[in-house]
N, C-alpha and C. Protein backbone atom coordinates (compact mmCIF):
# COMPACT_ATOMS: atom_id res chain seq x y z
N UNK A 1 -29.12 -42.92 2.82
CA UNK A 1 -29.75 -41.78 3.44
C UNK A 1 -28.93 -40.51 3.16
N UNK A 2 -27.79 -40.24 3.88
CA UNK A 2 -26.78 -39.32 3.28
C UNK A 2 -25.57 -39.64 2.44
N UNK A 3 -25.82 -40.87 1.61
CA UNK A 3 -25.02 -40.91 0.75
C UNK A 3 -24.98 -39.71 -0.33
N UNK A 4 -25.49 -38.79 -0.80
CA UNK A 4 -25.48 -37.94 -1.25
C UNK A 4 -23.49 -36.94 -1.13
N UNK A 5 -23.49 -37.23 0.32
CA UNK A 5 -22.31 -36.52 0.66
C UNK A 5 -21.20 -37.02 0.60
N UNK A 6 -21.31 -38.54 0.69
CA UNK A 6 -20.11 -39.26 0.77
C UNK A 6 -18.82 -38.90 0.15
N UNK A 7 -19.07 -38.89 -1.40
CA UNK A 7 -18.00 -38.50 -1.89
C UNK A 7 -17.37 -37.00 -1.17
N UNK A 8 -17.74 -36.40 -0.52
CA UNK A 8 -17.27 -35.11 0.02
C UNK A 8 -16.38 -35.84 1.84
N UNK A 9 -16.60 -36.57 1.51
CA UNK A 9 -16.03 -37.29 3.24
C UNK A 9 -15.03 -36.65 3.63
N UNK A 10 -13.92 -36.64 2.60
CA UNK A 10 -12.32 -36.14 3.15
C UNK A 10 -12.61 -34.68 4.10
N UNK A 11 -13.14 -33.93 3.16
CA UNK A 11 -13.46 -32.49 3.77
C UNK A 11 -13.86 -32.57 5.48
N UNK A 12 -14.95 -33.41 5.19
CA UNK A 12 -15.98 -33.58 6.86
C UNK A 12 -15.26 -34.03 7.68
N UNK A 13 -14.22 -35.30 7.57
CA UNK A 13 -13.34 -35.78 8.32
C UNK A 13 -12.70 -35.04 8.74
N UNK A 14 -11.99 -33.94 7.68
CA UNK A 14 -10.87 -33.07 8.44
C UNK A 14 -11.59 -32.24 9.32
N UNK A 15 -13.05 -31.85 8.93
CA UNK A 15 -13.27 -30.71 9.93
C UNK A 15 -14.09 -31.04 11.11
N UNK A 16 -14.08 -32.60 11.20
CA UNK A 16 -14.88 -33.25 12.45
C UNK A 16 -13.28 -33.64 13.42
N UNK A 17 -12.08 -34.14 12.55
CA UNK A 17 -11.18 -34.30 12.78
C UNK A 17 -10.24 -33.30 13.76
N UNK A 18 -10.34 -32.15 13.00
CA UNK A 18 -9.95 -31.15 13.55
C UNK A 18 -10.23 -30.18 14.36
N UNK A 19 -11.74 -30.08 14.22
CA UNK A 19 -12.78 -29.64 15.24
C UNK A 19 -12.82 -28.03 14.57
N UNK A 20 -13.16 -27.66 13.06
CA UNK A 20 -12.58 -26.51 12.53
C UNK A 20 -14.17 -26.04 12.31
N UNK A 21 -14.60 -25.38 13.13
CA UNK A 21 -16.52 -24.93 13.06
C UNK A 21 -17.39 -25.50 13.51
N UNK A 22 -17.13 -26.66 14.01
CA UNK A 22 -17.65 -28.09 14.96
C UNK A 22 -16.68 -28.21 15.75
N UNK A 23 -17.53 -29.03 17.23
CA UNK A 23 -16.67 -29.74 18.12
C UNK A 23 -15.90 -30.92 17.60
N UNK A 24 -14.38 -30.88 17.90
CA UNK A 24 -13.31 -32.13 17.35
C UNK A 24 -14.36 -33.19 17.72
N UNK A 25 -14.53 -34.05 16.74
CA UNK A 25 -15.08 -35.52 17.10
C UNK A 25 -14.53 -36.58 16.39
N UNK A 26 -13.52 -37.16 16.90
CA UNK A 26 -12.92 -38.48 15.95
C UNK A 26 -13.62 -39.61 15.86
N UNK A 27 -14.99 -39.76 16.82
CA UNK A 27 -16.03 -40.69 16.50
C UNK A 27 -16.92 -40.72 15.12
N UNK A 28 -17.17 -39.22 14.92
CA UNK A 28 -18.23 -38.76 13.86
C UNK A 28 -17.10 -39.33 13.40
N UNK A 29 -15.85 -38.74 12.59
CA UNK A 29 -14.84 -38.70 12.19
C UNK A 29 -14.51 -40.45 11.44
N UNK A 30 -14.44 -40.93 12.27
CA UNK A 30 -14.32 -42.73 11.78
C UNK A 30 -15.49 -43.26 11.07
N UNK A 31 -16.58 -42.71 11.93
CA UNK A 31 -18.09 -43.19 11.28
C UNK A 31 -18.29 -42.71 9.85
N UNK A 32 -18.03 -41.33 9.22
CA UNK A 32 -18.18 -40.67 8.45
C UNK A 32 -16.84 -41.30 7.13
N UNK A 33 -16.04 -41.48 7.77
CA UNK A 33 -14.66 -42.30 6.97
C UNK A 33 -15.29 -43.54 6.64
N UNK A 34 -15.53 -44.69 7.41
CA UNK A 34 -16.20 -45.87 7.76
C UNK A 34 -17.08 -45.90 6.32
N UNK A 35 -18.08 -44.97 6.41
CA UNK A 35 -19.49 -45.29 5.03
C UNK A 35 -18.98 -45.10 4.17
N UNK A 36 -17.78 -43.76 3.89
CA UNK A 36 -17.45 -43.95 2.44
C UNK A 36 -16.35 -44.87 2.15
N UNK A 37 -15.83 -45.28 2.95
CA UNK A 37 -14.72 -46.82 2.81
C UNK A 37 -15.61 -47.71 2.13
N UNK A 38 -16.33 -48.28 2.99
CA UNK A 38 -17.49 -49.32 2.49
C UNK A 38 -18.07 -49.13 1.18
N UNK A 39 -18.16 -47.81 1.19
CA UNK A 39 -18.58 -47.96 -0.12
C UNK A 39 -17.64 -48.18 -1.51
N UNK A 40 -16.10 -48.29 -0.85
CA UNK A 40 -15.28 -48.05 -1.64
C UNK A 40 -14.34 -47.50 -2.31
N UNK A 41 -14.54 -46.16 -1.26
CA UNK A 41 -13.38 -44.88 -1.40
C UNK A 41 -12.10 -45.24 -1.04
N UNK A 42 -11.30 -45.38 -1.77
CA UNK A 42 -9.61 -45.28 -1.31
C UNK A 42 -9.27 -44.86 -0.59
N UNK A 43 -9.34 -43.12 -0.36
CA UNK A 43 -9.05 -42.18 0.76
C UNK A 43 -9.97 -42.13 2.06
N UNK A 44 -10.81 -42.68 1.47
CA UNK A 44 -11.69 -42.99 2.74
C UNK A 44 -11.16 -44.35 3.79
N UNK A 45 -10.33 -45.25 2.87
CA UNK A 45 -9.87 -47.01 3.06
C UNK A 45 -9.00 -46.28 3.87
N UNK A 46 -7.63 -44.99 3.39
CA UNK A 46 -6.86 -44.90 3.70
C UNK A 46 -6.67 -43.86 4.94
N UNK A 47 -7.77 -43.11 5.14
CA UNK A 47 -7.81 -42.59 6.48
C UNK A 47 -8.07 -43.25 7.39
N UNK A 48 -9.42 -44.32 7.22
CA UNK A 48 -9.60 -45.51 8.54
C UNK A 48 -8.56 -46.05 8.88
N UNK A 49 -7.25 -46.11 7.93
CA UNK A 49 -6.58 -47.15 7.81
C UNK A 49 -5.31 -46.51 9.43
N UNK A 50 -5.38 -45.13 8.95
CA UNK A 50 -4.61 -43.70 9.97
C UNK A 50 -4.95 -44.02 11.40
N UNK A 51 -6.55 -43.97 11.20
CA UNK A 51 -7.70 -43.66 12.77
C UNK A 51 -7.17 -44.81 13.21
N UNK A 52 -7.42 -46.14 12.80
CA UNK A 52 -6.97 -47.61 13.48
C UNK A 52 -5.34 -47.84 14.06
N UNK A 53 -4.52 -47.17 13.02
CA UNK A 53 -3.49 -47.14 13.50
C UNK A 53 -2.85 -46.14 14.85
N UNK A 54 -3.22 -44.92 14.70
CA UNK A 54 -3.30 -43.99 15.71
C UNK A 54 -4.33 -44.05 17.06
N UNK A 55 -5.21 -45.03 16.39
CA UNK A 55 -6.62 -45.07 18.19
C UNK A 55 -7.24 -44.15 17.91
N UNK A 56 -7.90 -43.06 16.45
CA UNK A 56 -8.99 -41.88 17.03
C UNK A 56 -10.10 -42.59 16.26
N UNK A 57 -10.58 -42.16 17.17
CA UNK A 57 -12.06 -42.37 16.74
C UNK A 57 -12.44 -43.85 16.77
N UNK A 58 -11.70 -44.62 17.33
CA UNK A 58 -11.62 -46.16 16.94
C UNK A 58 -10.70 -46.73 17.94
N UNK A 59 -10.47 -48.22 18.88
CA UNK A 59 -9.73 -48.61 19.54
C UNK A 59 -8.60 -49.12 18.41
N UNK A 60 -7.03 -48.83 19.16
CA UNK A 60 -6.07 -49.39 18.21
C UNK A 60 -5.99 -50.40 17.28
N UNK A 61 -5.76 -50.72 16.20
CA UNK A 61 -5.62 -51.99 16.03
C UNK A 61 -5.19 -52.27 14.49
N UNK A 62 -3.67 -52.99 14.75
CA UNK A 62 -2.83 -52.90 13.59
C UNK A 62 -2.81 -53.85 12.43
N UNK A 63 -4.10 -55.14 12.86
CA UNK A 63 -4.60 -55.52 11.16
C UNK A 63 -5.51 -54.47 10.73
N UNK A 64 -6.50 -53.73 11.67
CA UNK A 64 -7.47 -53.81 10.65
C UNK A 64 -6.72 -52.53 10.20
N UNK A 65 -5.57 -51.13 10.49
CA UNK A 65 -5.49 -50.25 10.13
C UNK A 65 -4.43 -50.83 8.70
N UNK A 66 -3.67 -51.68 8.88
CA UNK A 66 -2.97 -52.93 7.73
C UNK A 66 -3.89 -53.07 6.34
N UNK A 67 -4.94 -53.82 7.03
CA UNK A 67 -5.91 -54.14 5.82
C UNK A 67 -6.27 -52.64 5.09
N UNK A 68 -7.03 -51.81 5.77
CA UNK A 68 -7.40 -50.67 4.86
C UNK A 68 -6.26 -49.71 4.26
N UNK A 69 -5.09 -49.64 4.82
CA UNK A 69 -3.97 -49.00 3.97
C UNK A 69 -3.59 -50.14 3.07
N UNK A 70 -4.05 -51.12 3.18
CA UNK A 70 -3.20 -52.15 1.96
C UNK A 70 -4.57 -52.21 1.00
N UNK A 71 -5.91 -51.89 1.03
CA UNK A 71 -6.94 -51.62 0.33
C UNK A 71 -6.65 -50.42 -0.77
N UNK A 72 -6.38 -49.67 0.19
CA UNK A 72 -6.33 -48.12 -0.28
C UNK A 72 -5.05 -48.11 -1.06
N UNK A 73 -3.53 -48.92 -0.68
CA UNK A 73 -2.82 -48.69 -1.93
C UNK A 73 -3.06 -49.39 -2.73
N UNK A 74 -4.00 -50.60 -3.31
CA UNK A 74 -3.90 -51.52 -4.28
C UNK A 74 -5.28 -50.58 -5.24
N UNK A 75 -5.48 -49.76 -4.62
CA UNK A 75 -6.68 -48.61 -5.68
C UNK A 75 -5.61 -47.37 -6.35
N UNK A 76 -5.21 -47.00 -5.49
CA UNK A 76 -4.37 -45.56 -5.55
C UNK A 76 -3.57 -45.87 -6.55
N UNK A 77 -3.14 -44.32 -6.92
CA UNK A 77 -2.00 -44.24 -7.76
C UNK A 77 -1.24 -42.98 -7.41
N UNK A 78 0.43 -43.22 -8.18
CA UNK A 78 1.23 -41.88 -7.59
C UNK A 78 1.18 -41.94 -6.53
N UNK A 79 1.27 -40.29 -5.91
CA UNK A 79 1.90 -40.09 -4.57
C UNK A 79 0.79 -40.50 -3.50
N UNK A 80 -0.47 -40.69 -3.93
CA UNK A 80 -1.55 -41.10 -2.72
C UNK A 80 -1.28 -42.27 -2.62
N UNK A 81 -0.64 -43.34 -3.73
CA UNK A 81 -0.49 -45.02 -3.26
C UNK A 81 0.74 -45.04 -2.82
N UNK A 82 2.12 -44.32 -2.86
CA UNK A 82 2.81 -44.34 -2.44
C UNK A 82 2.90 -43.70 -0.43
N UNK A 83 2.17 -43.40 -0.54
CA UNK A 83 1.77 -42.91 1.20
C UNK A 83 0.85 -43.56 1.78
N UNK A 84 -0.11 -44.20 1.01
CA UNK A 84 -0.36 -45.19 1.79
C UNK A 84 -0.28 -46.56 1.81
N UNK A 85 1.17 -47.08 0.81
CA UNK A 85 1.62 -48.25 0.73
C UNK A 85 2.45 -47.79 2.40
N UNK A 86 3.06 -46.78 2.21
CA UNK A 86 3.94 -46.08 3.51
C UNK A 86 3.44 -46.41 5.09
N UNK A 87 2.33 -46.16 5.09
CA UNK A 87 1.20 -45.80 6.17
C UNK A 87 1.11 -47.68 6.72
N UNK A 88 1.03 -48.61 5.34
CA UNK A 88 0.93 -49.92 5.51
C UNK A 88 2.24 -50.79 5.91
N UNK A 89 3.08 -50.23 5.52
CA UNK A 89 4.72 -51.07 6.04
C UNK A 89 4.89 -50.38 6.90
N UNK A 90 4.45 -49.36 7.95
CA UNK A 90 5.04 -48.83 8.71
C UNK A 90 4.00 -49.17 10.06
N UNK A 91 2.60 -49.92 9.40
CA UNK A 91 2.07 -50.54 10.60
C UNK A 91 2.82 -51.90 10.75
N UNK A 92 2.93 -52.71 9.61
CA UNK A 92 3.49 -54.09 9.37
C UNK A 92 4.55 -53.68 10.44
N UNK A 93 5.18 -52.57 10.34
CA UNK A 93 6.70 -52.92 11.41
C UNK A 93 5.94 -53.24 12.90
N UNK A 94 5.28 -53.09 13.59
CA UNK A 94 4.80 -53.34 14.33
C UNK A 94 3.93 -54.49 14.68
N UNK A 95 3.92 -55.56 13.48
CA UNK A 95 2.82 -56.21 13.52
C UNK A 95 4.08 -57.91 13.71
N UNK A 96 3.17 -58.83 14.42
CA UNK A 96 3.42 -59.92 14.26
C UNK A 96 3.43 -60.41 12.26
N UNK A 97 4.36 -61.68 12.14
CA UNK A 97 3.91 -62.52 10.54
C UNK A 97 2.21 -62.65 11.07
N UNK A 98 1.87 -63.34 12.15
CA UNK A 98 0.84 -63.68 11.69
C UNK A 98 -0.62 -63.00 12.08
N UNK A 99 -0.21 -61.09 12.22
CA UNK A 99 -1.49 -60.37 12.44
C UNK A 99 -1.16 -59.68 10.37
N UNK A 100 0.20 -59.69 9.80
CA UNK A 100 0.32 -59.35 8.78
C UNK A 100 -0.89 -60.92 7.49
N UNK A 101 -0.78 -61.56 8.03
CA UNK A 101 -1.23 -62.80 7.24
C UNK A 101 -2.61 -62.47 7.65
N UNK A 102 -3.13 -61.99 8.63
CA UNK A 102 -4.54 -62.24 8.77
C UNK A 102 -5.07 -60.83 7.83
N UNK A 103 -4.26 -59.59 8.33
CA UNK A 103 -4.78 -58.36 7.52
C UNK A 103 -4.71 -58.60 6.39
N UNK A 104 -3.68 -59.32 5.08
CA UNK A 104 -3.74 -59.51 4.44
C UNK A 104 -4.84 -60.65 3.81
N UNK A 105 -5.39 -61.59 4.21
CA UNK A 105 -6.57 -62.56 4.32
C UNK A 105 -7.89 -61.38 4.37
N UNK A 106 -7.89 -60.82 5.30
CA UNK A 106 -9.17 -59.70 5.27
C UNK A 106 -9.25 -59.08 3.93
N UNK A 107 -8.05 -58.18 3.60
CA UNK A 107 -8.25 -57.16 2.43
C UNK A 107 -8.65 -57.95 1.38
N UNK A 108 -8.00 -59.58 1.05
CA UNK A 108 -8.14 -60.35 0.02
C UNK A 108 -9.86 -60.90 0.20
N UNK A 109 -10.56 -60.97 1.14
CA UNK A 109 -11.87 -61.04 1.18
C UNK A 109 -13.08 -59.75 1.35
N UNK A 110 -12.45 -58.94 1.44
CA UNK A 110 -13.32 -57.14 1.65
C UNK A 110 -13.89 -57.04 0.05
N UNK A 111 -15.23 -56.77 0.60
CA UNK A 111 -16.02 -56.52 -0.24
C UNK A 111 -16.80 -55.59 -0.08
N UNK A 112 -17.06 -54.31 -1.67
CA UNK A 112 -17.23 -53.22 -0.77
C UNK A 112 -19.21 -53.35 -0.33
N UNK A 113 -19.07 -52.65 0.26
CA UNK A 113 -20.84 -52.83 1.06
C UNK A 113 -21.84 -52.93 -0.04
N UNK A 114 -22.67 -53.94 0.12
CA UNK A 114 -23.62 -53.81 -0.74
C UNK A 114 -23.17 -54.82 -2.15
N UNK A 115 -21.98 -55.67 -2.22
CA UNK A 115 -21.75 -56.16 -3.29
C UNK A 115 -21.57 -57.47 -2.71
N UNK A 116 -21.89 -58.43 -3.49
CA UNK A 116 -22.30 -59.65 -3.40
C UNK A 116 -21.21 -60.47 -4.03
N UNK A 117 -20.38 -61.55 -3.05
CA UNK A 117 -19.43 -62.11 -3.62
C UNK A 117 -19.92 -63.48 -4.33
N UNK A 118 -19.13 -63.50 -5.25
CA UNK A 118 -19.49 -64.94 -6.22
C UNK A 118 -18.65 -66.08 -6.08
N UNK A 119 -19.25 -66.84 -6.81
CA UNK A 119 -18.85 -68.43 -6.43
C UNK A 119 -17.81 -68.73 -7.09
């Protein structure tokens, strides 16, 4: 429907994020991150990956913000995979071995929306 915009996500995030001409909404904010993740965006993997770790827009939670920074650095390159390899060992410090084993189990089965896994 509005995939049209997706690729423009980062922008909308910051300014739903920030509330910069719109009311701050970190709900829109995750939702709007959320479609273009799924669809496959890195920076999109790697902001959900922020929202989950921080609680906006989303209740806390340090696999799934694990899994999408460990999504988002195994795409990235340079200084964007290096910040959010960062973003991912710095949730891991917080994480049990075995919420790190499960985020890692997720990212190794994430598939982006709409693609059909094979046998």
């Amino acid at each position: 429907m509005l995939d049209h915009i997706l690729p423009d996500f980062g922008r909308l995030r910051f300014v739903l994020d920030q509330g910069r001409g719109v009311a701050q909404d970190y709900q829109k904010a995750f939702e709007w991150s959320l479609k273009a993740a799924e669809k496959d965006s890195a920076m999109a993997q790697l902001s959900l990956g922020t929202m989950f770790w921080e609680g906006k827009g989303v209740s806390q939670d340090y696999v799934q913000a694990h899994m999408w920074c460990n999504l988002a650095a195994s795409k990235l390159s340079g200084e964007e995979r290096d910040v959010a390899a960062d973003f991912r060992d710095s949730v891991a410090e917080e994480m049990t071995r075995e919420q790190i084993a499960e985020a890692q189990k997720l990212a190794r089965e994430w598939k982006p929306k709409g693609e059909k896994s094979g046998d």
